[in-house]
PDB file of N, CA and C in Angstrom:
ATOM      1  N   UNK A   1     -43.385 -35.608  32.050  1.00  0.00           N
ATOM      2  CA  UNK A   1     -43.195 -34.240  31.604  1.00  0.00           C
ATOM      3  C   UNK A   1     -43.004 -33.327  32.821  1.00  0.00           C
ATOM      4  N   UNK A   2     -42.082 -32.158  32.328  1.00  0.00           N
ATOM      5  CA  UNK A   2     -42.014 -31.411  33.771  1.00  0.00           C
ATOM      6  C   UNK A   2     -42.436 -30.307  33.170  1.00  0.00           C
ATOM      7  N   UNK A   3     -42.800 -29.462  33.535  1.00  0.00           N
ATOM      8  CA  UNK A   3     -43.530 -28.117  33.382  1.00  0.00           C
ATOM      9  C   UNK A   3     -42.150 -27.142  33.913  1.00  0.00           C
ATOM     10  N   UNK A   4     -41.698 -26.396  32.973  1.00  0.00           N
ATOM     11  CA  UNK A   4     -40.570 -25.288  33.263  1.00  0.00           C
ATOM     12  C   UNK A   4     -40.928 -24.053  32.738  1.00  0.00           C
ATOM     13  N   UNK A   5     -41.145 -23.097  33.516  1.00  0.00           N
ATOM     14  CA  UNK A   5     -41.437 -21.858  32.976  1.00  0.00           C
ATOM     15  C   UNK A   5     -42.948 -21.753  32.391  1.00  0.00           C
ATOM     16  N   UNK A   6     -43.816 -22.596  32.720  1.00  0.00           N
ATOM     17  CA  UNK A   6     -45.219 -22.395  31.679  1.00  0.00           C
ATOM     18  C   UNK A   6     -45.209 -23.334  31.081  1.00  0.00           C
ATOM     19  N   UNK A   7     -44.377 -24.379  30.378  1.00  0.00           N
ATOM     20  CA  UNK A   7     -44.467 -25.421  29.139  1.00  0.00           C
ATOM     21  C   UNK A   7     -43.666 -26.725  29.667  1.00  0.00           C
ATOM     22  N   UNK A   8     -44.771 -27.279  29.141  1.00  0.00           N
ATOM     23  CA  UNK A   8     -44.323 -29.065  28.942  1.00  0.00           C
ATOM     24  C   UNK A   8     -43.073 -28.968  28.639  1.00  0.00           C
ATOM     25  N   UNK A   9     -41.940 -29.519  29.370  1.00  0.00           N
ATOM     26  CA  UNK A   9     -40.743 -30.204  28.754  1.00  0.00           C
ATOM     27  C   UNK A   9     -40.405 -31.900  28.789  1.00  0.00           C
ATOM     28  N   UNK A  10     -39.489 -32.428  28.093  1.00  0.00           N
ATOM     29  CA  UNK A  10     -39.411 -34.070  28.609  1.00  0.00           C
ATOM     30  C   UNK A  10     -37.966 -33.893  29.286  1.00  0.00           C
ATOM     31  N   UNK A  11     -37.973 -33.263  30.350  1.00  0.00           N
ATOM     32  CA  UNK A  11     -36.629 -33.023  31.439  1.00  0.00           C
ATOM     33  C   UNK A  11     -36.908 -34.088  32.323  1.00  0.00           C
ATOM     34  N   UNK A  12     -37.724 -34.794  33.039  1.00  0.00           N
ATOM     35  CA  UNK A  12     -37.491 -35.615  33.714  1.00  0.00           C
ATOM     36  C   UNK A  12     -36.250 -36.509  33.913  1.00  0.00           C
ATOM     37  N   UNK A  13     -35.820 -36.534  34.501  1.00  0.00           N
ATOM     38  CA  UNK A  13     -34.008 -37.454  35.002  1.00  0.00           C
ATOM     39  C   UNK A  13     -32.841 -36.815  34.510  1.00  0.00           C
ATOM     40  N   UNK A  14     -33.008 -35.380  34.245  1.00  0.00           N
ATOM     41  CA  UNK A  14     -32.149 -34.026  34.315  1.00  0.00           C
ATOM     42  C   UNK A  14     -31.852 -33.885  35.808  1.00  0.00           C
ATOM     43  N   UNK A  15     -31.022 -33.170  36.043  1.00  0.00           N
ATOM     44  CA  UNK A  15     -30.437 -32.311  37.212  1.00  0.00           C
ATOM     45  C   UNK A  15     -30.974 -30.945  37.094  1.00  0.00           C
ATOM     46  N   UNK A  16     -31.237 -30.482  37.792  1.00  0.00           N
ATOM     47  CA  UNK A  16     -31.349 -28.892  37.939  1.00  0.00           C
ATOM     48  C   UNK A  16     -30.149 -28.339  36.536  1.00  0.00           C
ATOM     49  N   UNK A  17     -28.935 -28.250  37.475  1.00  0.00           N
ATOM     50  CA  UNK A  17     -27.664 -27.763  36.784  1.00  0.00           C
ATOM     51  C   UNK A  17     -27.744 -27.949  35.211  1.00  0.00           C
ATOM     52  N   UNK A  18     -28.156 -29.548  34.441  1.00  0.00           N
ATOM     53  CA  UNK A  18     -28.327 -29.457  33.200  1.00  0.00           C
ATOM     54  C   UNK A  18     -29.080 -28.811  32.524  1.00  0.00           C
ATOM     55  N   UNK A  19     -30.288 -28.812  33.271  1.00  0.00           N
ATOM     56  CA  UNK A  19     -31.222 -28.007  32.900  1.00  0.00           C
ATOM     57  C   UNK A  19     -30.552 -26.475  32.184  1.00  0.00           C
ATOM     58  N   UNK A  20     -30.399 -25.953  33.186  1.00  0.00           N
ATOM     59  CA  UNK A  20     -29.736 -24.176  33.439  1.00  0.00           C
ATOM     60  C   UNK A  20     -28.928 -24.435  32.367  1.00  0.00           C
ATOM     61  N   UNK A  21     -27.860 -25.411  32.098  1.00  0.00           N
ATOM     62  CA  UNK A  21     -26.689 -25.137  31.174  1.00  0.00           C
ATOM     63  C   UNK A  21     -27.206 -25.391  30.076  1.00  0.00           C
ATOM     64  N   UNK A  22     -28.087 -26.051  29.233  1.00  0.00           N
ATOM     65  CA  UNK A  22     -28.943 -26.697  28.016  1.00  0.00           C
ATOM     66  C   UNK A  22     -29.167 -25.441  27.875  1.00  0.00           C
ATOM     67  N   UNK A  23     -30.085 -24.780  28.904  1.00  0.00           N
ATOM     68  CA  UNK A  23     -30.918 -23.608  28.110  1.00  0.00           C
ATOM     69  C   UNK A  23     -30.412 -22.461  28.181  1.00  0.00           C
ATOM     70  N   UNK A  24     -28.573 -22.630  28.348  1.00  0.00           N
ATOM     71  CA  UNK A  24     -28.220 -21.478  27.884  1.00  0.00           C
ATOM     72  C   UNK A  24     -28.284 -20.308  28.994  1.00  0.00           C
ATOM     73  N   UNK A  25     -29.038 -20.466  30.153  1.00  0.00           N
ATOM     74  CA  UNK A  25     -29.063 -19.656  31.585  1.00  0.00           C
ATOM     75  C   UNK A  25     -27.290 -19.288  31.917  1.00  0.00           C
ATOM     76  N   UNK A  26     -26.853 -18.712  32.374  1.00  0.00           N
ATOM     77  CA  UNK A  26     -25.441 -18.943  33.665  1.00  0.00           C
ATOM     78  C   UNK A  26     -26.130 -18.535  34.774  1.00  0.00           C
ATOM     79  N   UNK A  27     -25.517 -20.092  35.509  1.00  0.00           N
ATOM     80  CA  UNK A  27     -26.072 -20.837  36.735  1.00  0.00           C
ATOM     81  C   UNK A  27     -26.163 -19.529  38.272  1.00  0.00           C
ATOM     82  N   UNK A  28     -24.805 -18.614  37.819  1.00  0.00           N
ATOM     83  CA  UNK A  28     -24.634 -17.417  38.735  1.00  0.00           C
ATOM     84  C   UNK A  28     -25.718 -16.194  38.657  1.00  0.00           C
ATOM     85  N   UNK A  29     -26.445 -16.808  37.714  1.00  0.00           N
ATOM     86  CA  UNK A  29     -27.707 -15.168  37.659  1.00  0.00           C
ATOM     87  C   UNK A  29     -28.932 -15.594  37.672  1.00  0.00           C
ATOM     88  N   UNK A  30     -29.428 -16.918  38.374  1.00  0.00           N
ATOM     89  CA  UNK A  30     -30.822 -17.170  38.262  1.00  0.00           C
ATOM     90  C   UNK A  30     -30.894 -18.245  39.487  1.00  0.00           C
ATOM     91  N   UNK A  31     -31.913 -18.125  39.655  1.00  0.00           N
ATOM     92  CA  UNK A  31     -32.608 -18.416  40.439  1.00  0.00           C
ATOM     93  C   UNK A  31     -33.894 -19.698  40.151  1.00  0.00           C
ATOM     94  N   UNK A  32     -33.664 -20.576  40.587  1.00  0.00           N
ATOM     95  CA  UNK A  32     -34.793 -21.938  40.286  1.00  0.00           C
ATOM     96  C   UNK A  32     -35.828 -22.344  41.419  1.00  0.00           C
ATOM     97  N   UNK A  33     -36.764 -22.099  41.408  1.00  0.00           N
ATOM     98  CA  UNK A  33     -38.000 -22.952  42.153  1.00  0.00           C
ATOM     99  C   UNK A  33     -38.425 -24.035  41.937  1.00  0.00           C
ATOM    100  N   UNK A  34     -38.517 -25.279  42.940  1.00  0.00           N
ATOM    101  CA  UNK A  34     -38.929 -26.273  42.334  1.00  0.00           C
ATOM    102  C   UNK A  34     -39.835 -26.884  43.261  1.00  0.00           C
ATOM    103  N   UNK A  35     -41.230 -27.027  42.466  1.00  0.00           N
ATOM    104  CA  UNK A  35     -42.699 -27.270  43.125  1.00  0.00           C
ATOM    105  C   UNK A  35     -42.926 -26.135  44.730  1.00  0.00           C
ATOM    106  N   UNK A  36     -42.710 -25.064  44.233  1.00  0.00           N
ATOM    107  CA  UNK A  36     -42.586 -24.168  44.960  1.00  0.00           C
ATOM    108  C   UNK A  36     -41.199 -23.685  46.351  1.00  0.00           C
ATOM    109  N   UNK A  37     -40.521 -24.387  46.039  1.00  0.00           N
ATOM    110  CA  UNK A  37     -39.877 -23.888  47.091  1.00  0.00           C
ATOM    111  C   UNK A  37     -38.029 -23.793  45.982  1.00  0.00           C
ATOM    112  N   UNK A  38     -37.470 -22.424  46.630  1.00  0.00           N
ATOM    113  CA  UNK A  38     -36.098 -22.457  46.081  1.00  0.00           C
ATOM    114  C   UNK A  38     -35.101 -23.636  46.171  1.00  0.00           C
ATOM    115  N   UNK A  39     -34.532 -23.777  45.304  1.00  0.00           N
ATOM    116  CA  UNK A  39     -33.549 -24.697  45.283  1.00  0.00           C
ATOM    117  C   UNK A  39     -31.881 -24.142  45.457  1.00  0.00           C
ATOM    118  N   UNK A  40     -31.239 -24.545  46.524  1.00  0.00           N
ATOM    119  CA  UNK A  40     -30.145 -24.170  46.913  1.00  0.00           C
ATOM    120  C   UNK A  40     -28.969 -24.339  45.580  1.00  0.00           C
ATOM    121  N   UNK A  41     -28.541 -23.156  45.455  1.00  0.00           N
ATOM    122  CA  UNK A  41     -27.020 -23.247  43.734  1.00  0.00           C
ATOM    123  C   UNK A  41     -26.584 -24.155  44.682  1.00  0.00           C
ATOM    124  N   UNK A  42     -26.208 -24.864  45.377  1.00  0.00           N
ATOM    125  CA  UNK A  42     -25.302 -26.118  45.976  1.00  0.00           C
ATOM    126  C   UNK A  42     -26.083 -27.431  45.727  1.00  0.00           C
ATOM    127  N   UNK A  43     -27.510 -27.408  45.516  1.00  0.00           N
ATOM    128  CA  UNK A  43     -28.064 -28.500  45.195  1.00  0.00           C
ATOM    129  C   UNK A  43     -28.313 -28.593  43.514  1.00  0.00           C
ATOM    130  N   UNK A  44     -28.139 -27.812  43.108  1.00  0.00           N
ATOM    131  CA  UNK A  44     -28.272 -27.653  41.265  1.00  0.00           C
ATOM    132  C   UNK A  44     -27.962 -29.027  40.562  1.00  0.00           C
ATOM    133  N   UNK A  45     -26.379 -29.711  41.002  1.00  0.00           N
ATOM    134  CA  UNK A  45     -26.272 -31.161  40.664  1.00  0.00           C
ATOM    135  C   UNK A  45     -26.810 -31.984  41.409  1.00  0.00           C
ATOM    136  N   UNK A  46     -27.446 -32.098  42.227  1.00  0.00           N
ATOM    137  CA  UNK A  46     -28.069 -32.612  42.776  1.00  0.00           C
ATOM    138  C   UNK A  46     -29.316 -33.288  42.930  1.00  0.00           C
ATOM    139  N   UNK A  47     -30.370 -32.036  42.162  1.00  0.00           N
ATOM    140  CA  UNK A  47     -31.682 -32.198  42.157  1.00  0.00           C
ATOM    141  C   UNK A  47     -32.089 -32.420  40.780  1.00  0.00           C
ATOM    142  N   UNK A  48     -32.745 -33.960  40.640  1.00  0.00           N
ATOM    143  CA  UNK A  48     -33.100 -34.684  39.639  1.00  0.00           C
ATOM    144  C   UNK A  48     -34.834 -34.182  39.198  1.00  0.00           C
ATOM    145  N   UNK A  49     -34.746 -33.910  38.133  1.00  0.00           N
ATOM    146  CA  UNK A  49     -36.269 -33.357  38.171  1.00  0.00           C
ATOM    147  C   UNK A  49     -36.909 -34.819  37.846  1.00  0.00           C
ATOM    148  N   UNK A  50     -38.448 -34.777  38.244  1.00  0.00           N
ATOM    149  CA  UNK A  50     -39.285 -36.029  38.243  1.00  0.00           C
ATOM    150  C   UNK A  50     -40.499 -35.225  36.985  1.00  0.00           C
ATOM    151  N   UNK A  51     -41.135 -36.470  36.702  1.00  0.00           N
ATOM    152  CA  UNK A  51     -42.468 -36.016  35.699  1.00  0.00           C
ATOM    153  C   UNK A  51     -43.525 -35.098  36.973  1.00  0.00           C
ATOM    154  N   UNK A  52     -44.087 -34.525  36.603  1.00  0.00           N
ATOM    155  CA  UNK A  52     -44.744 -33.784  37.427  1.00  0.00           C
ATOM    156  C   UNK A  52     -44.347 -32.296  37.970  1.00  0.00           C
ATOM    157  N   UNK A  53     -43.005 -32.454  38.154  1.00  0.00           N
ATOM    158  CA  UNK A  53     -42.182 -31.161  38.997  1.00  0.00           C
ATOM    159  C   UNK A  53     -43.006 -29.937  37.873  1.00  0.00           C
ATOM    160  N   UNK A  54     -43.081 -28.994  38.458  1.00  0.00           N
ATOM    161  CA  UNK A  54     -42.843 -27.558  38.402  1.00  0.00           C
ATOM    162  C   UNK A  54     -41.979 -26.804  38.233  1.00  0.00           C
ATOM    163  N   UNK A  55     -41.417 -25.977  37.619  1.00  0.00           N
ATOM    164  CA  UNK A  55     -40.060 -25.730  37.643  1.00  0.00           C
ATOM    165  C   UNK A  55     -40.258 -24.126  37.046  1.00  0.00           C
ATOM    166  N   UNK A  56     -39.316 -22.766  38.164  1.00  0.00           N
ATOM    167  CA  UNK A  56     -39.516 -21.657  37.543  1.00  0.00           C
ATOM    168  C   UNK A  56     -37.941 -21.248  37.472  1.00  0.00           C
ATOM    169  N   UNK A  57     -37.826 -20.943  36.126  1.00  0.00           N
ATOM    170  CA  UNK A  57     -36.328 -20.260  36.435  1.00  0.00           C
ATOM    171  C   UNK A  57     -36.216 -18.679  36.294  1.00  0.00           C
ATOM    172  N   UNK A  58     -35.489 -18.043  37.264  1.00  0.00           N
ATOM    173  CA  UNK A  58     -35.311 -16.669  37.135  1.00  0.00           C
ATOM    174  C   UNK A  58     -34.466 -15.985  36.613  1.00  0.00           C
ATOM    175  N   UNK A  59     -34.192 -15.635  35.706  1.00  0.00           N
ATOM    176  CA  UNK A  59     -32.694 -14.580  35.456  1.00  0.00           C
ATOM    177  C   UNK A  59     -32.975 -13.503  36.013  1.00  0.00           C
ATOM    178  N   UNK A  60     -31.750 -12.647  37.082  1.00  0.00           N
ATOM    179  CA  UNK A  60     -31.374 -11.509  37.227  1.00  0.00           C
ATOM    180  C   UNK A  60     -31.066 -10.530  35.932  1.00  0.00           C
ATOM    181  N   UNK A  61     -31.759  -9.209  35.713  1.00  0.00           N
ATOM    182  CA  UNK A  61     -31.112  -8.550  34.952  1.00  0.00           C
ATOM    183  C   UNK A  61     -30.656  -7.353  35.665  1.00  0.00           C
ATOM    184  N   UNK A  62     -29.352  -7.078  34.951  1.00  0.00           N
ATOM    185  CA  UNK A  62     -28.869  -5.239  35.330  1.00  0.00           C
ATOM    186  C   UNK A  62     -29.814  -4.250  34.730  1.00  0.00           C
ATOM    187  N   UNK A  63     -29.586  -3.235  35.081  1.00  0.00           N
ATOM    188  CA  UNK A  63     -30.578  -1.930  34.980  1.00  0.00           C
ATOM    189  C   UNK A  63     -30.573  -0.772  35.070  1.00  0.00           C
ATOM    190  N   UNK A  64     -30.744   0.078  35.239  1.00  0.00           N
ATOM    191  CA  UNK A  64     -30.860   0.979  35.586  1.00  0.00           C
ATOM    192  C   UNK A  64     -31.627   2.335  35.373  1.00  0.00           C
TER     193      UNK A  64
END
């Protein structure tokens, strides 16, 4: 199980990138931590989540 945002998920042997696109995120407005440290948008396909990981995702919002 990986823990995303607060809650148990069964993401383990996901990519970052699937992650973001499943849940509907766009990959250009957020921001991912993983077991504390940022994860580079160039590593998104890259980084395979494991059972254990941590995982925070951020969306940017506009404002004003």
């Amino acid at each position: 199980m990986v823990r995303i945002n607060g809650e148990e998920t069964d993401a383990a042997g996901r990519t970052v990138a699937e992650h973001v696109a499943s849940a509907g995120f766009n990959a250009a407005r957020v921001v991912v931590e993983l077991n504390g440290d940022i994860v580079p948008k160039a590593a998104y396909a890259d980084t395979v989540l494991k059972d254990g990981d941590s995982v925070e995702v951020v969306c940017f919002m506009g404002g004003g």
